[in-house]
Protein backbone atom coordinates (compact mmCIF):
# COMPACT_ATOMS: atom_id res chain seq x y z
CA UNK A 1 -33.42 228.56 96.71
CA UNK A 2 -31.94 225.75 94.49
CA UNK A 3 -33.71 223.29 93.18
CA UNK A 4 -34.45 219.69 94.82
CA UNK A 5 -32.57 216.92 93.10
CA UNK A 6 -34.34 214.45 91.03
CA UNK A 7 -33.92 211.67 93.75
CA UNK A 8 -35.03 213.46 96.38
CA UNK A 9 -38.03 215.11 94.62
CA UNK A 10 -40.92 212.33 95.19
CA UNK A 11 -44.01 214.68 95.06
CA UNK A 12 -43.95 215.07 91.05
CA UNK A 13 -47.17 213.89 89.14
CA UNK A 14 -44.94 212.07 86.35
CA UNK A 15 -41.98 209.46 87.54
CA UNK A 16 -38.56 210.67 87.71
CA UNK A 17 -35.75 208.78 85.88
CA UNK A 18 -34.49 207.51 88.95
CA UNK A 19 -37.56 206.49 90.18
CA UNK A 20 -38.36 204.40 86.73
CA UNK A 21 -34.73 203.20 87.21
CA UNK A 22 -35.76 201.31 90.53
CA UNK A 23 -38.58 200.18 89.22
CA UNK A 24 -37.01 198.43 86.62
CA UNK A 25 -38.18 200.43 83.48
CA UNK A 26 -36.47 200.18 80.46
CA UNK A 27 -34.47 197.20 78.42
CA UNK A 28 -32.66 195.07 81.46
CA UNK A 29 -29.48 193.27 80.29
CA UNK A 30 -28.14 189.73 81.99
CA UNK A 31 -25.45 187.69 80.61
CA UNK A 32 -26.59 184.23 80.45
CA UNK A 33 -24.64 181.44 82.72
CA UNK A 34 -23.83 178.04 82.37
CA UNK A 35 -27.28 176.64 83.51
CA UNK A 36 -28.77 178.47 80.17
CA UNK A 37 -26.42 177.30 77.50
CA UNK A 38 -26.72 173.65 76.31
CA UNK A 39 -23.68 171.69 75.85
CA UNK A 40 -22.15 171.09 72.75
CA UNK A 41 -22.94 167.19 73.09
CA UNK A 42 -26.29 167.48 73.86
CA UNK A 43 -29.35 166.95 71.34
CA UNK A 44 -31.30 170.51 70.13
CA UNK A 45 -34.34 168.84 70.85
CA UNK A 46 -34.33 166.70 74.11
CA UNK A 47 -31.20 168.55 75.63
CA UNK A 48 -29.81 165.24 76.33
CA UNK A 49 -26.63 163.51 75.19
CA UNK A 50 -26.66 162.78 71.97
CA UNK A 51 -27.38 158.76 70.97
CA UNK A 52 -26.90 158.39 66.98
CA UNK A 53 -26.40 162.19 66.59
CA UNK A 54 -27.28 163.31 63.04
CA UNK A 55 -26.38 166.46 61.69
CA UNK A 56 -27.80 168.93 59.16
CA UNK A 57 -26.07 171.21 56.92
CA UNK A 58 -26.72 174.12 59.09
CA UNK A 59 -24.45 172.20 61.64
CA UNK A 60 -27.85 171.20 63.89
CA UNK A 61 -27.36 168.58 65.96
CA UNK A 62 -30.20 166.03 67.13
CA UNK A 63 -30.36 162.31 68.17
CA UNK A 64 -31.28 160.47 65.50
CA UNK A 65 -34.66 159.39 67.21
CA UNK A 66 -35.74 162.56 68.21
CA UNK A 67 -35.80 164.19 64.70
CA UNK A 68 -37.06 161.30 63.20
CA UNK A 69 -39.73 161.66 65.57
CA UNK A 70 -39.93 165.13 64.82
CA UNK A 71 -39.81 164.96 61.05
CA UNK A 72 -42.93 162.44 60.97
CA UNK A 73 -44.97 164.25 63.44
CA UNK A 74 -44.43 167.49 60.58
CA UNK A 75 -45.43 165.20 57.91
CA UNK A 76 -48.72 164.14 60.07
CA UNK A 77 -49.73 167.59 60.31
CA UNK A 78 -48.79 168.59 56.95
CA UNK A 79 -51.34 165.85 55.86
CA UNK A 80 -53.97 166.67 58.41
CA UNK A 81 -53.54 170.66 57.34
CA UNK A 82 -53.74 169.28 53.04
CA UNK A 83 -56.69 167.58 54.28
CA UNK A 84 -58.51 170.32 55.92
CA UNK A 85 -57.65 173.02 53.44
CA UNK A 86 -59.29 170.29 50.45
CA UNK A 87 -62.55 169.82 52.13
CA UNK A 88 -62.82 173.70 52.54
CA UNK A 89 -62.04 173.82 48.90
CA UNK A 90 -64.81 171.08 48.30
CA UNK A 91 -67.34 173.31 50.52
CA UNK A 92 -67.11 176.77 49.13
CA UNK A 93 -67.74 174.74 45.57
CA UNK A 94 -70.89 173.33 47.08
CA UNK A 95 -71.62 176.63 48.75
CA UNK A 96 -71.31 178.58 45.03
CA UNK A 97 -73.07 175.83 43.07
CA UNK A 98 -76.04 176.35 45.93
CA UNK A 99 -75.75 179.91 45.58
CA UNK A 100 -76.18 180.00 41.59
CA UNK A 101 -79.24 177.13 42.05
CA UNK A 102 -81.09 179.70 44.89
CA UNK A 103 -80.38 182.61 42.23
CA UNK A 104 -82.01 180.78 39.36
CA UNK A 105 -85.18 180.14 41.82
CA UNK A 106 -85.15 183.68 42.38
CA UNK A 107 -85.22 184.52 39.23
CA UNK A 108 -88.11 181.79 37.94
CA UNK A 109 -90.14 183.06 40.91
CA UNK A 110 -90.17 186.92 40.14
CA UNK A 111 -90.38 185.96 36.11
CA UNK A 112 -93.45 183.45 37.37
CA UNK A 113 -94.82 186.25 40.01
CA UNK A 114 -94.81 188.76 37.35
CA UNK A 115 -96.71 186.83 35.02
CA UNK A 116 -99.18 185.03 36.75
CA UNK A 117 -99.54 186.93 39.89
CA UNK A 118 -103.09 188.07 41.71
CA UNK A 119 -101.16 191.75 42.13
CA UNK A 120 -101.22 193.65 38.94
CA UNK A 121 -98.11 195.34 38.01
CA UNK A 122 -97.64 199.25 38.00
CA UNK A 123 -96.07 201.01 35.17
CA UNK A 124 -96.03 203.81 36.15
CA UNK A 125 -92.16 205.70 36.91
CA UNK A 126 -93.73 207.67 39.87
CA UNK A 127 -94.62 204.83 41.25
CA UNK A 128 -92.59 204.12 45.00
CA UNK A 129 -91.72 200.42 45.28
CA UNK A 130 -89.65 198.72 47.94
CA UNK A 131 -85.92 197.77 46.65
CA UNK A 132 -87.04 194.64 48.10
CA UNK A 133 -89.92 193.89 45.67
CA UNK A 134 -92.96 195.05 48.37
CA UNK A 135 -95.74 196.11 46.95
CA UNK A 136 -98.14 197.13 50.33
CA UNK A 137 -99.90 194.83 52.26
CA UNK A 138 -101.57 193.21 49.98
CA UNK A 139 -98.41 191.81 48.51
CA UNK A 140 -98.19 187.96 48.39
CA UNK A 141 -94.28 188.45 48.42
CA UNK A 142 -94.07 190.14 51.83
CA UNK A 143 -94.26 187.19 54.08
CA UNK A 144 -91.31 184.82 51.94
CA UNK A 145 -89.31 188.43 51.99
CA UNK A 146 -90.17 188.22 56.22
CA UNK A 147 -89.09 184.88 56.43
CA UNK A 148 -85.90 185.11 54.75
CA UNK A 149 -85.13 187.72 56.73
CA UNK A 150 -86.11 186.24 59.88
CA UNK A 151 -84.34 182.85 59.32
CA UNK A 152 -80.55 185.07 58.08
CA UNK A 153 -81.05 188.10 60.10
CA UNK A 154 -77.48 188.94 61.56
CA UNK A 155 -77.90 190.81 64.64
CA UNK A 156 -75.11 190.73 67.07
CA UNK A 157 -77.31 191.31 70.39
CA UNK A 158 -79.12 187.94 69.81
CA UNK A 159 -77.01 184.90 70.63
CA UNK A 160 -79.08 182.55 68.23
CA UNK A 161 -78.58 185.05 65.30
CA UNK A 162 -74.39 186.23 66.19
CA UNK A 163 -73.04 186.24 62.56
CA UNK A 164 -70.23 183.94 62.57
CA UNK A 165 -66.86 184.21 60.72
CA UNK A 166 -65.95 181.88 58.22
CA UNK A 167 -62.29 180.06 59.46
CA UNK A 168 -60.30 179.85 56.26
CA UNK A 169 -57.45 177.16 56.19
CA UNK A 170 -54.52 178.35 54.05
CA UNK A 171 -52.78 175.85 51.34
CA UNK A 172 -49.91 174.45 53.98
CA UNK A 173 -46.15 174.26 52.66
CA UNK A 174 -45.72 170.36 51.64
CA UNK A 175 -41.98 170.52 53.18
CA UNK A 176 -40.47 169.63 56.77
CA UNK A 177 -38.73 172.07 58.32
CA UNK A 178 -35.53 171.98 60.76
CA UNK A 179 -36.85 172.42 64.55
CA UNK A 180 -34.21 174.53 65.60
CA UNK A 181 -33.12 176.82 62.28
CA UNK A 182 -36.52 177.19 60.52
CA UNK A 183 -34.76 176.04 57.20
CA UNK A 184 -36.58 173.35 54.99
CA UNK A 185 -34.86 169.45 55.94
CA UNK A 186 -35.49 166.43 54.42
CA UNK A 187 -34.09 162.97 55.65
CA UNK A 188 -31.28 163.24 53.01
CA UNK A 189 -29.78 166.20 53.83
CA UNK A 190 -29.04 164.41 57.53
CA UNK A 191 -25.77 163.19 57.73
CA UNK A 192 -24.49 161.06 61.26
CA UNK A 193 -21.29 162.46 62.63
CA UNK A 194 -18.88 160.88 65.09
CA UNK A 195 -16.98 162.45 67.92
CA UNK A 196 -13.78 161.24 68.72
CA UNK A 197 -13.98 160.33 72.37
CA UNK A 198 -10.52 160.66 75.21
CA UNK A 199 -9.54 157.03 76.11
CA UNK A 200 -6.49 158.18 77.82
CA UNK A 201 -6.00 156.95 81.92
CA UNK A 202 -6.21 160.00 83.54
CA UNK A 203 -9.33 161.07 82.03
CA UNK A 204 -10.73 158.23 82.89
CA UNK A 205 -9.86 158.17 86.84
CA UNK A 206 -11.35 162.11 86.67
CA UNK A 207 -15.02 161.65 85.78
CA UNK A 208 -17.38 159.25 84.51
CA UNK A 209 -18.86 161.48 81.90
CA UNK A 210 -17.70 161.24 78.13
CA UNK A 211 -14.83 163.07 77.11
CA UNK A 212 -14.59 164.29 73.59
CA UNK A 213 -11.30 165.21 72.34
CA UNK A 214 -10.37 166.82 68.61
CA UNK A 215 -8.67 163.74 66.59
CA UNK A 216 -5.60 165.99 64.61
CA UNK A 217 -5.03 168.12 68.29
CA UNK A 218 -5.91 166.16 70.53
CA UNK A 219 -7.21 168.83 72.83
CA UNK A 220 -10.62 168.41 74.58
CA UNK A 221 -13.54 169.74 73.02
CA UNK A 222 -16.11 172.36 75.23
CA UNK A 223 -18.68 175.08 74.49
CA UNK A 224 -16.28 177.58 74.00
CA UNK A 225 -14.80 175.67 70.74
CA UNK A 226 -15.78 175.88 67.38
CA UNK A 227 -16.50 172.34 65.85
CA UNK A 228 -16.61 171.77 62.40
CA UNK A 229 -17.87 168.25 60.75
CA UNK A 230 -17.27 166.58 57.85
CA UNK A 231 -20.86 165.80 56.28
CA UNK A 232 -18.54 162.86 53.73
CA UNK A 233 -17.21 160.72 56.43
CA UNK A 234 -18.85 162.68 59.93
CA UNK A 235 -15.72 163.18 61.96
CA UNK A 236 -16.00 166.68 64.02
CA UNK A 237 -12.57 168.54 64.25
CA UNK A 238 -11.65 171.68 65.84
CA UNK A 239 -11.79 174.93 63.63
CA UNK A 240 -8.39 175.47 63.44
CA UNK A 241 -7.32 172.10 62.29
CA UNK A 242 -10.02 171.85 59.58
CA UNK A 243 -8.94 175.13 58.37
CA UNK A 244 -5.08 174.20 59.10
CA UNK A 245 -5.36 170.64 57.67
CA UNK A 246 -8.78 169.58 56.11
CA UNK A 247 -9.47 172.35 54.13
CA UNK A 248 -5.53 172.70 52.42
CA UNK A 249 -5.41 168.88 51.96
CA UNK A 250 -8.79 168.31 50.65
CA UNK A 251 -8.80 165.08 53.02
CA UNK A 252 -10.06 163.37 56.31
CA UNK A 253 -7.24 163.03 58.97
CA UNK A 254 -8.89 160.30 60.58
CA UNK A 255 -10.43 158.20 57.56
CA UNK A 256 -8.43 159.60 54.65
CA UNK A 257 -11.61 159.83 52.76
CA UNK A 258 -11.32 163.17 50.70
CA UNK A 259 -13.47 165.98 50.80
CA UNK A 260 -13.76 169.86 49.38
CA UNK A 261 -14.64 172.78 51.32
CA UNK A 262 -18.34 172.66 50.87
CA UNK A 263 -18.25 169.50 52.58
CA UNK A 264 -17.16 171.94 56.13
CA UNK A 265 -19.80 171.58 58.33
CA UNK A 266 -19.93 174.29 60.97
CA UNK A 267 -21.21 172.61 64.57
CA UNK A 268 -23.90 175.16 65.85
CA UNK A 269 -23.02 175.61 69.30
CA UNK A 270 -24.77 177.21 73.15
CA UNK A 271 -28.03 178.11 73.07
CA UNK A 272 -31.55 176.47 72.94
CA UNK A 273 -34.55 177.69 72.41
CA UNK A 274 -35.14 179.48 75.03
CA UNK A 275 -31.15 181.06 74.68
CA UNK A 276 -29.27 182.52 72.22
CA UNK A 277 -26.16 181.19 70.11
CA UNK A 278 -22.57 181.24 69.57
CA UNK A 279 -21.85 184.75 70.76
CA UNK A 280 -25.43 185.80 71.26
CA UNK A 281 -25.39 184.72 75.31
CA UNK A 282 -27.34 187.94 76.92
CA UNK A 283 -30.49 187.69 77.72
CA UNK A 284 -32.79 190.79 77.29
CA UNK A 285 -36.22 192.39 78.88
CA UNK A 286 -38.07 195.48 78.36
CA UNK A 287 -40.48 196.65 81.34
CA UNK A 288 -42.21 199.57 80.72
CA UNK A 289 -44.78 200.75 83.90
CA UNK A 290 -48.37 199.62 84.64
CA UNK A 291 -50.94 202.68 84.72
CA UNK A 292 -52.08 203.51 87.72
CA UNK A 293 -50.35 200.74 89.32
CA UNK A 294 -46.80 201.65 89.85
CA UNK A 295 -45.39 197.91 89.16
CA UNK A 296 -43.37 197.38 86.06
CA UNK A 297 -44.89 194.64 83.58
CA UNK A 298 -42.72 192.93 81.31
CA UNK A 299 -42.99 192.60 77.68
CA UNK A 300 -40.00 190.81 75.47
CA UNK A 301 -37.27 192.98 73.93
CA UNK A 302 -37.48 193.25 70.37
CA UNK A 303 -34.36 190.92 68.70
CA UNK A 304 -31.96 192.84 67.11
């Protein structure tokens, strides 16, 4: 008799392929639609369009007061982190200059308890003493031993006594960083740019909305171009004309103000945060199954 086929076979003790299929195990792939990409003339940090858009040399794009916003807030932390990490400095100083003062007690206690103590002191190497300095009971060092122990016992069962770990603040990094590239940004290396917006009469009578239009071309600039500003002068061009134009005549189009090919900004374009960019526009999930429960529980996909 042949055997059953996989789909049909349902009384297994281990899922089937087809059976983790429908229940949505493994890495689940979705291209990402228009809703998830941001527009090219919106700001990386309020997704909104842009009002004084500066640009970095990354080709981020923000409005001028949301990174300003965002820059400061950094530099508030920064200082608030600097000023934590100094008073734990100042702390474990005081905690190791305490330390060496209880040590030296120590120390003049036994040295004074040896010498003018009521219990007389054994010499002899067969003698069994305490690692902690007991003698027996009639000892005058057993009850200070007791209460030491007592008052820094460290027993986990007793809430009063649950040894705590000490938090350690790390030195911070002094620098701000770009929001949406991770690099390290200072106000200088923002430049403003200017897009060259479509005046022309039938754009108008279209829409209401803003359209932005490459100045050498003349065609009308969307997510699926590649921009490319000018970080001397801040006009934004399509690729191929900066490459066609700017970059063999070493010179604005628009302002005549000359430039040099490090001065090619490329415009970072699609995603957010919570999307990818430029060509990066599927989204990806791994779902492996519960135990026990039969529902599949999703974890992110590692990013390749």
């Amino acid at each position: 008799m042949p055997q059953r086929h996989s789909k049909n076979n349902n009384d297994l003790a281990f899922f089937t392929y087809d059976e983790k299929r429908k229940l949505g195990y493994g890495t689940q792939k979705e291209r990402l639609g228009k809703d998830s990409i941001k527009p090219f003339d919106a700001c990386c940090l309020c997704l909104k369009p842009y009002i004084d858009p500066l640009c970095c040399q990354k080709g981020h794009v923000f409005c001028k007061e949301c990174i300003l916003e965002c820059l400061l807030s950094q530099k508030k932390d920064i200082q608030r982190k600097l000023a934590a990490h100094a008073a734990q400095q100042k702390q474990e100083k005081e905690d190791e200059e305490e330390g060496l003062m209880l040590q030296k007690a120590r120390e003049l206690e036994a040295f004074d308890q040896q010498n003018h103590g009521p219990v007389p002191q054994y010499n002899d190497k067969n003698y069994n003493r305490d690692k902690n300095g007991f003698h027996g009971a009639n000892s005058v060092k057993t009850t200070s031993y007791e209460e030491e122990a007592l008052r820094t016992m460290k027993a986990f069962w007793l809430p009063s006594a649950t040894p705590d770990a000490p938090a350690k603040v790390d030195a911070p990094s002094t620098s701000t960083v770009c929001p949406e590239g991770n690099e390290k940004l200072k106000m200088k290396n923002l430049f403003p740019i200017h897009f060259t917006e479509d005046t022309s009469a039938q754009k108008k009578t279209k829409s209401l909305d803003k359209n932005f239009i490459c100045p050498s071309c003349k065609v009308t600039l969307t997510n699926t171009s590649s921009l490319v500003a000018l970080n001397t002068c801040g006009h934004v061009f399509c690729k191929k004309c900066a490459e066609k134009f700017v970059a063999v005549d070493k010179v604005c189009v628009v302002c005549d103000k000359p430039c040099k090919d490090r001065n090619l900004v490329n415009v970072e374009k699609g995603g957010t945060g919570f999307a990818g960019h430029g060509d990066n526009l599927e989204a990806k999930d791994f779902k492996h199954l519960g135990s026990g429960s039969g529902l599949g529980l999703v974890r992110p996909a590692m990013k390749t």
